[in-house]
C-alpha atoms as a PDB file:
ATOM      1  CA  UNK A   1     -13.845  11.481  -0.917  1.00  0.00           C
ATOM      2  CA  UNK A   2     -13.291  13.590   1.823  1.00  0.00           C
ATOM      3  CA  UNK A   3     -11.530  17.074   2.707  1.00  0.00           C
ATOM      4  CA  UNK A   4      -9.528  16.138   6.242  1.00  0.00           C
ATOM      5  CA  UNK A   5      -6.008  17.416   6.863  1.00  0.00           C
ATOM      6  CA  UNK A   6      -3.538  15.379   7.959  1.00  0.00           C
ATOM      7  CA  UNK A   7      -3.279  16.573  11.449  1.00  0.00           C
ATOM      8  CA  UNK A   8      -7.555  15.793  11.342  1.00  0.00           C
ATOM      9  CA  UNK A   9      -7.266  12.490   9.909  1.00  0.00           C
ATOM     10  CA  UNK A  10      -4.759  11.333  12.807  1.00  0.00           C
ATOM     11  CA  UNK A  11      -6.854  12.815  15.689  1.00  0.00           C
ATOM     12  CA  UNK A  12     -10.309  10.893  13.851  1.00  0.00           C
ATOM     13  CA  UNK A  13      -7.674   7.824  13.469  1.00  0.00           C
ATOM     14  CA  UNK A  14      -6.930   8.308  17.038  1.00  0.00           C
ATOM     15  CA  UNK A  15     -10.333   8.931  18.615  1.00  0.00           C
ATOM     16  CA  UNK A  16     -11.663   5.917  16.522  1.00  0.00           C
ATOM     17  CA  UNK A  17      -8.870   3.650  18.404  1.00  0.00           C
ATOM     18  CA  UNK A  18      -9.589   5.168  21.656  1.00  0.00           C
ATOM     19  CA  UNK A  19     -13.160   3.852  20.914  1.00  0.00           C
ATOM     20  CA  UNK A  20     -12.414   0.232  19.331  1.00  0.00           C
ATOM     21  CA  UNK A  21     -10.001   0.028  22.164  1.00  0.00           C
ATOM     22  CA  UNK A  22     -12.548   0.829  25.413  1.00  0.00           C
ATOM     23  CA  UNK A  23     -16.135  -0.387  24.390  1.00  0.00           C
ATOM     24  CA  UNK A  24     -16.891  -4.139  24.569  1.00  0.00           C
ATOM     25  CA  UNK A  25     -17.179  -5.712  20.882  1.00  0.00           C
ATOM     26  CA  UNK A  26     -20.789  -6.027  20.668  1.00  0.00           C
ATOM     27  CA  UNK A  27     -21.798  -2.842  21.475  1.00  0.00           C
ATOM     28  CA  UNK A  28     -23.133   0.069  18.699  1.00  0.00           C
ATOM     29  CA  UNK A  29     -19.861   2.596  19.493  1.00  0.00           C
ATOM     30  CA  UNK A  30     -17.842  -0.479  18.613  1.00  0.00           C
ATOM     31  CA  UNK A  31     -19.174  -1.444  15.826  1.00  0.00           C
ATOM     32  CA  UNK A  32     -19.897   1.990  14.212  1.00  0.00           C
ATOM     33  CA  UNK A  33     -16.314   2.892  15.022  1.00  0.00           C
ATOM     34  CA  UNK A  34     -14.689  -0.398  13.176  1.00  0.00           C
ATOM     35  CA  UNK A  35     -16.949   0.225  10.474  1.00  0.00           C
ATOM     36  CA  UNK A  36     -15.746   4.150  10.325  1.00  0.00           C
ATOM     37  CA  UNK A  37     -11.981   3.088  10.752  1.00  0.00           C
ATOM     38  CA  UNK A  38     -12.745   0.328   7.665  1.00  0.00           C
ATOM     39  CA  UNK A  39     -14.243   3.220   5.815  1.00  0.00           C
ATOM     40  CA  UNK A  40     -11.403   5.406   6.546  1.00  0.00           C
ATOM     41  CA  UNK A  41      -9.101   3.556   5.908  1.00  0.00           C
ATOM     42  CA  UNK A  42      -9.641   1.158   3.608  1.00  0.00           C
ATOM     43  CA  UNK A  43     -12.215   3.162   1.144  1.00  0.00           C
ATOM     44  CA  UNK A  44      -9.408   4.883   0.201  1.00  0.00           C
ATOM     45  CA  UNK A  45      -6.304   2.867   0.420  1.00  0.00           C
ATOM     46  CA  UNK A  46      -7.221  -0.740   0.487  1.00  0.00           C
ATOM     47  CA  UNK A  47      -6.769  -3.936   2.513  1.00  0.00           C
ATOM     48  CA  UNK A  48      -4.511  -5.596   0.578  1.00  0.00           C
ATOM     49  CA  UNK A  49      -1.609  -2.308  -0.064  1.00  0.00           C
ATOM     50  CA  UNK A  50      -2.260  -2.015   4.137  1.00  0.00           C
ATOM     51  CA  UNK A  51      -1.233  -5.926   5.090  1.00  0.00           C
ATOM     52  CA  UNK A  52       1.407  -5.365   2.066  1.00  0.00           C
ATOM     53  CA  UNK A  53       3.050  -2.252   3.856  1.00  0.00           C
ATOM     54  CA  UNK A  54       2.685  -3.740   7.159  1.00  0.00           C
ATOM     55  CA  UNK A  55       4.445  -7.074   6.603  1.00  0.00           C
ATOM     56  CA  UNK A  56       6.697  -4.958   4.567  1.00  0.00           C
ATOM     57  CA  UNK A  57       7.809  -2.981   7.823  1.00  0.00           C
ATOM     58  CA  UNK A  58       7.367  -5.629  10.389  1.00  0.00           C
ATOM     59  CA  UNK A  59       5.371  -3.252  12.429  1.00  0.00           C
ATOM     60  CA  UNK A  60       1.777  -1.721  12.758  1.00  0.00           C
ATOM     61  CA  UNK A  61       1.456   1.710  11.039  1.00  0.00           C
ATOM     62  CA  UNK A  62       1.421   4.789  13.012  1.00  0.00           C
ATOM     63  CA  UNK A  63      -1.885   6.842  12.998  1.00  0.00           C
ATOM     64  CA  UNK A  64       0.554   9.967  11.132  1.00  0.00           C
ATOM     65  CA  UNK A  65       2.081   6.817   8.870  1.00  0.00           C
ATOM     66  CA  UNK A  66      -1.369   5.621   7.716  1.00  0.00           C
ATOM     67  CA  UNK A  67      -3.149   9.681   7.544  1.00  0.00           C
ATOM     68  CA  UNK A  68      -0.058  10.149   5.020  1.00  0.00           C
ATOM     69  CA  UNK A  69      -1.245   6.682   3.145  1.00  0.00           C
ATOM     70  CA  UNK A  70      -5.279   7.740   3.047  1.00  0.00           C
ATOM     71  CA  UNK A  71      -3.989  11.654   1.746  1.00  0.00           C
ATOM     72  CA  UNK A  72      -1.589   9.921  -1.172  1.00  0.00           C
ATOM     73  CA  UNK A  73      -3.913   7.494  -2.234  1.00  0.00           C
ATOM     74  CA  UNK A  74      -6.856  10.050  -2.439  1.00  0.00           C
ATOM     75  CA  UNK A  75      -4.097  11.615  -4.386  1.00  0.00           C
ATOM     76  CA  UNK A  76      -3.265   8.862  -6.883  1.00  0.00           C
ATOM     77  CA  UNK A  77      -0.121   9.194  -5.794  1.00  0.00           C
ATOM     78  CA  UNK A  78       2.069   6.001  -5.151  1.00  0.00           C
ATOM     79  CA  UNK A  79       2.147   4.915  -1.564  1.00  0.00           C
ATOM     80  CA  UNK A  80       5.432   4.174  -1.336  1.00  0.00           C
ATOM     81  CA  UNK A  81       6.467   8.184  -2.061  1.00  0.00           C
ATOM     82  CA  UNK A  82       4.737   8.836   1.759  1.00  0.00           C
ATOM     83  CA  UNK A  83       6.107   6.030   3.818  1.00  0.00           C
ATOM     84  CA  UNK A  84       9.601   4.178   3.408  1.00  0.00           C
ATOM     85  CA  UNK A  85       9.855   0.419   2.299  1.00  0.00           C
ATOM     86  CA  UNK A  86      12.536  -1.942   2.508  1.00  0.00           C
ATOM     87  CA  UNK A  87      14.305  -2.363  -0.898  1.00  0.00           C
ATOM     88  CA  UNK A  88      12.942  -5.738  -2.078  1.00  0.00           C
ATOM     89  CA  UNK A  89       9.058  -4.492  -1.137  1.00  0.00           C
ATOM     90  CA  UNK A  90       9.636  -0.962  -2.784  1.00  0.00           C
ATOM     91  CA  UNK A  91      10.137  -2.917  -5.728  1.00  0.00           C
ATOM     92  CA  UNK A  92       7.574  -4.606  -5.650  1.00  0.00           C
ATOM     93  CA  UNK A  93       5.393  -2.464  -4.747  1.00  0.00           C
ATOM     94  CA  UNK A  94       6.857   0.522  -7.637  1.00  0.00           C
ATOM     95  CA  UNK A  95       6.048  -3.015 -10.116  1.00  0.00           C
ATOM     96  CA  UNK A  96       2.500  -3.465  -9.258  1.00  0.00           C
ATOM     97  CA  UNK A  97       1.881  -0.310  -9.459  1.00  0.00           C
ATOM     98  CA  UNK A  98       3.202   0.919 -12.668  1.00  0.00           C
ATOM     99  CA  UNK A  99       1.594  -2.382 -14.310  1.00  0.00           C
ATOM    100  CA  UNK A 100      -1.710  -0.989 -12.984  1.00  0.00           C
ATOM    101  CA  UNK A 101      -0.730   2.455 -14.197  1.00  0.00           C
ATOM    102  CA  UNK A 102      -0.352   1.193 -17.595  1.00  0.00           C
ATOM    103  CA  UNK A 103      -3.469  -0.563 -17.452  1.00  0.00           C
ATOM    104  CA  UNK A 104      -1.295  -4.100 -17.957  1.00  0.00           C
ATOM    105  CA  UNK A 105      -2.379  -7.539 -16.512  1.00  0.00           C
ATOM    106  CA  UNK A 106       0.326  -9.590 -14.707  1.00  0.00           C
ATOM    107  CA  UNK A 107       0.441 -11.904 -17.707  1.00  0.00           C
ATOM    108  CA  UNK A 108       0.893  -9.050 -20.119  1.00  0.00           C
ATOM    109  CA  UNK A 109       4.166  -7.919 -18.023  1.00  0.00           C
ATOM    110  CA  UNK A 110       4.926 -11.717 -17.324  1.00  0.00           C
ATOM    111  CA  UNK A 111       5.240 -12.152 -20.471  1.00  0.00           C
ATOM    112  CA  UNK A 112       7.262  -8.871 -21.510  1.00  0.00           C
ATOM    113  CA  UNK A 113       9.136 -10.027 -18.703  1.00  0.00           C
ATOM    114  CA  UNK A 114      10.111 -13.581 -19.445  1.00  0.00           C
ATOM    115  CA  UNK A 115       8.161 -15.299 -16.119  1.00  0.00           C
ATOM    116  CA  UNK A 116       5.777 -16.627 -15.535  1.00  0.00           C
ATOM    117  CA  UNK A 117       2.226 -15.127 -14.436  1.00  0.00           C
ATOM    118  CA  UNK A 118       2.601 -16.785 -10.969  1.00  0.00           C
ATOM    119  CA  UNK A 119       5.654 -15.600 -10.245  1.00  0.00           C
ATOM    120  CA  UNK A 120       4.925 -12.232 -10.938  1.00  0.00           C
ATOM    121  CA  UNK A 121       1.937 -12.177  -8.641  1.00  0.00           C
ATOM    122  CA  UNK A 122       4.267 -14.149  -5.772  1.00  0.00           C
ATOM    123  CA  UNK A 123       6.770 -10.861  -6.426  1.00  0.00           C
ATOM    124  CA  UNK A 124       3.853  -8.017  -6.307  1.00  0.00           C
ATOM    125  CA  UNK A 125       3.055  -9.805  -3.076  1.00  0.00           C
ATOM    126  CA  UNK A 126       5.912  -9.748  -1.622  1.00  0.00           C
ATOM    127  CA  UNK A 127       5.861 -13.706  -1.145  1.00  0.00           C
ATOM    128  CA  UNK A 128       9.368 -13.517  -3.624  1.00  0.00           C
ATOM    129  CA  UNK A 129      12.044 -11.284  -3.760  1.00  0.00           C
ATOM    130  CA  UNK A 130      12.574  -9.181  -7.691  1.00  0.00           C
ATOM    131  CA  UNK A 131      15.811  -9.590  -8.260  1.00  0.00           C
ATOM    132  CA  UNK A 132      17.637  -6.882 -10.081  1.00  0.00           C
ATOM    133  CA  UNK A 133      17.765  -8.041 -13.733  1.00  0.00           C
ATOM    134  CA  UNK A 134      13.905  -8.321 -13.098  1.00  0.00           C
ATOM    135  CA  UNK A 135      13.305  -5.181 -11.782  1.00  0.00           C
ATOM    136  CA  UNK A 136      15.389  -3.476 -15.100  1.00  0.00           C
ATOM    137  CA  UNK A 137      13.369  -5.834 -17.289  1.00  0.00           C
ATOM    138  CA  UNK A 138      10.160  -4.185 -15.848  1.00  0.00           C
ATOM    139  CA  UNK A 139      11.077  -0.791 -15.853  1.00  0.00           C
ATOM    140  CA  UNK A 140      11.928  -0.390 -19.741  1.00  0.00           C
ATOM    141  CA  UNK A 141       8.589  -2.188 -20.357  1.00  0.00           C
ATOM    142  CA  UNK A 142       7.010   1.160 -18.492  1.00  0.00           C
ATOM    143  CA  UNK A 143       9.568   3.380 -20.077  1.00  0.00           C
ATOM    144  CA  UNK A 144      11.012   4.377 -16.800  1.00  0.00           C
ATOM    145  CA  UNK A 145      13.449   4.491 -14.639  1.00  0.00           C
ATOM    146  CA  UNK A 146      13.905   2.924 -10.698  1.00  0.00           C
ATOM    147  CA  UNK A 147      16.268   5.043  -7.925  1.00  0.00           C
ATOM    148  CA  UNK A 148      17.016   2.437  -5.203  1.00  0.00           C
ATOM    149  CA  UNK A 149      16.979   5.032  -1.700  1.00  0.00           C
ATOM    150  CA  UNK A 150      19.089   5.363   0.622  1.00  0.00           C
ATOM    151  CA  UNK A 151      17.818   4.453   3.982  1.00  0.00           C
END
């Protein structure tokens, strides 16, 4: 999508802020700088893995945090390799995104699983904690392996 370095993609981050932050709402600058920042960031990484990561942490995202999120997910990398999650959201995060990797509905894995589609979708968002058992159930569908970190 773009060729930005990190260190480029915080100082755009941080001159679009600087922008949203001084001109008065209806004015052009403001609006072409929300509409860059939505491009920015969430062309690449996406609304949803954003208010995921930031309930997750309990905390806004810094401009490096989030310039390490656009760079991974223009990657196809996982986002949770760039940025540190509690335990309960890694996993459910790492889920989510190996069912996508293997091209698998949530009812597919639900049902590889043993629960039900609904409370798969409650887990991926974080609304319900994967307990352990789960989380092993999930990984030998995708053939892998899950390393809890140390913080």
């Amino acid at each position: 999508m773009f060729d930005m370095t990190k260190d480029e993609i915080i100082q755009k981050l941080a001159d679009l802020n600087a922008v949203i932050d001084k001109q008065p709402r209806d004015t052009a600058e403001f609006h072409e700088a929300s509409t860059e920042m939505s491009r920015l960031t969430f062309g690449t990484i996406g609304m949803r893995e954003v208010a995921f990561i930031v309930d997750a942490l309990g905390r806004p995202l810094t401009n490096p945090e989030l310039a390490d999120l656009i760079i991974a997910s223009e990657a196809h990398r996982p986002l949770n390799t760039v940025i540190s999650l509690p335990a309960e959201a890694d996993a459910a995060y790492t889920i989510k995104y190996r069912r996508k990797q293997a091209g698998m509905t949530q009812v597919d894995l639900a049902k590889k699983i043993g629960i039900e589609q609904s409370q798969l979708a409650k887990i991926e968002n974080g609304q319900l904690r994967v307990c352990l058992n789960l989380l092993q159930r999930a990984m030998t569908v995708f053939g892998t392996s899950y390393v809890v970190k140390a913080l």
